[in-house]
C-alpha atoms as a PDB file:
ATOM      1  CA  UNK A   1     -48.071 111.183 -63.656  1.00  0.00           C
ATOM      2  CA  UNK A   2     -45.347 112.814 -65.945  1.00  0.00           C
ATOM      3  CA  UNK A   3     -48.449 114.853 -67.825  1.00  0.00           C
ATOM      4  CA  UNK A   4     -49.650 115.954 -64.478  1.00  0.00           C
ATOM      5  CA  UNK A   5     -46.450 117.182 -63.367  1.00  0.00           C
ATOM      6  CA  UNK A   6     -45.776 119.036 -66.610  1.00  0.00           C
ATOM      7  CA  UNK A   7     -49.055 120.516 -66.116  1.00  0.00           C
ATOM      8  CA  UNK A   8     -48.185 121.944 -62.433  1.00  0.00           C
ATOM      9  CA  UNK A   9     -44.761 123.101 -64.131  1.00  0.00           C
ATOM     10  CA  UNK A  10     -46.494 125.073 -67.082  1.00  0.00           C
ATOM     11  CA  UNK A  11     -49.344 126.580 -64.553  1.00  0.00           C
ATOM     12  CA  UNK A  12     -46.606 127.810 -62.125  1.00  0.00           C
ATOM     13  CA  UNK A  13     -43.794 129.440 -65.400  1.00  0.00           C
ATOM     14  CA  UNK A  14     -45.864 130.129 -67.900  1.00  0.00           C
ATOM     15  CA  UNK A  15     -49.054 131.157 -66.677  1.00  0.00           C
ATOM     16  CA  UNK A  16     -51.059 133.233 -69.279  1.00  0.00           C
ATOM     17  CA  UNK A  17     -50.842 129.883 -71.442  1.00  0.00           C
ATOM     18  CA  UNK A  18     -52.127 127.489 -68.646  1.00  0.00           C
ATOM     19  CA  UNK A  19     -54.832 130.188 -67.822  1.00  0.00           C
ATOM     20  CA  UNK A  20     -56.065 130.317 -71.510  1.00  0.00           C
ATOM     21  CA  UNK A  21     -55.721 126.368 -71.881  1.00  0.00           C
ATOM     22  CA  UNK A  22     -57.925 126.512 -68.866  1.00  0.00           C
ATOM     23  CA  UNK A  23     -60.335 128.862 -70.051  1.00  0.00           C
ATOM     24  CA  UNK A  24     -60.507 126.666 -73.603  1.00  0.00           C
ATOM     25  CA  UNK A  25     -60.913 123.790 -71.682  1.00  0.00           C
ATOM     26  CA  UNK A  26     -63.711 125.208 -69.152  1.00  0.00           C
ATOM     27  CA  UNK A  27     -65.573 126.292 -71.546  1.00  0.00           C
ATOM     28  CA  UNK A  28     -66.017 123.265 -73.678  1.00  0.00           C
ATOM     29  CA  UNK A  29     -66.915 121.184 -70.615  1.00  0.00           C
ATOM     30  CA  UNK A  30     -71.021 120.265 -71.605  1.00  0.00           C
ATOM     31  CA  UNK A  31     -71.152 118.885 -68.170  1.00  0.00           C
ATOM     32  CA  UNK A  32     -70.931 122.246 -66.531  1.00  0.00           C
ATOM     33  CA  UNK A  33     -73.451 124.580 -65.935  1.00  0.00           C
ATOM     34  CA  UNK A  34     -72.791 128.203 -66.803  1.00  0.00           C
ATOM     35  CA  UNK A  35     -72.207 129.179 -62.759  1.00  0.00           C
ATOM     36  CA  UNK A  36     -69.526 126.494 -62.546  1.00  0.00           C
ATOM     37  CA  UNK A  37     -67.592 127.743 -65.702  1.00  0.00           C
ATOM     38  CA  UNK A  38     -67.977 131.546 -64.588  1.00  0.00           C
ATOM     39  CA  UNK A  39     -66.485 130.188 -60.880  1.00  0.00           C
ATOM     40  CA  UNK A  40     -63.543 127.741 -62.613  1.00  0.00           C
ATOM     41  CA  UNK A  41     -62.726 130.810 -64.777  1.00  0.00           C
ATOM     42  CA  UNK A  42     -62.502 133.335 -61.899  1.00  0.00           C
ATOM     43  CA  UNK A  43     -60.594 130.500 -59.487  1.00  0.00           C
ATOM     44  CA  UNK A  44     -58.040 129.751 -62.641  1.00  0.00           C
ATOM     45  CA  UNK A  45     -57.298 133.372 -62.432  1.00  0.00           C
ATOM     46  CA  UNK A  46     -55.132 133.734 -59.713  1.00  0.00           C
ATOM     47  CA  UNK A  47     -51.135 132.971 -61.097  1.00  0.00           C
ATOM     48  CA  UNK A  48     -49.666 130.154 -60.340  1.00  0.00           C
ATOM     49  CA  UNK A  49     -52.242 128.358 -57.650  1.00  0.00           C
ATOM     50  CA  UNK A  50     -55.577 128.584 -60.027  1.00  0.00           C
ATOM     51  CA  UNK A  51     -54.775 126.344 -62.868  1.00  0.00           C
ATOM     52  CA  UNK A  52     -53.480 124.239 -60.026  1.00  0.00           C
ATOM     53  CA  UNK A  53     -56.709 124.573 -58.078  1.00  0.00           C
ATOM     54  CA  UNK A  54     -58.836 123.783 -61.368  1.00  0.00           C
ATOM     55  CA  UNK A  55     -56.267 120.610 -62.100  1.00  0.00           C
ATOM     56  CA  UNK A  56     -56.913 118.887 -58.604  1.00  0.00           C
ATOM     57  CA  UNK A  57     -60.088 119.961 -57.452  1.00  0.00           C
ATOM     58  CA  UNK A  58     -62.113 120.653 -61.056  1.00  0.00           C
ATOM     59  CA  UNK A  59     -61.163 117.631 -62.878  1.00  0.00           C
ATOM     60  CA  UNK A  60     -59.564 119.317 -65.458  1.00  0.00           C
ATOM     61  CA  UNK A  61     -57.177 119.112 -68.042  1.00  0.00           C
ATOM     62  CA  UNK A  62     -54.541 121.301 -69.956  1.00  0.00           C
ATOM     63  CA  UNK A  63     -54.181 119.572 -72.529  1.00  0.00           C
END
């Protein structure tokens, strides 16, 4: 829960970093095709909400 919130902390202040851990992490998914990682990648965009979006709704991770 505490890595979670952390997360939601670091995508809302500091939100080139979550963005790029985003990307990293996106992109290194096998699981994904290439439409889903071109669609996480454009909905992690946004500031503060994307990395947000992609933590709740895309399974993934920061870190």
């Amino acid at each position: 829960m505490i890595k979670f919130i952390v997360e939601i902390v670091l995508a809302l202040v500091l939100h080139p970093v979550a963005y790029i851990l985003c990307v990293i992490d996106i992109v290194h998914r096998d699981e994904l095709s290439g439409f889903w990682k071109v669609f996480w990648i454009i909905v992690t965009f946004p500031w503060g909400i994307g990395p947000i979006l992609y933590i709740i709704f895309g399974g993934g991770k920061l870190w």
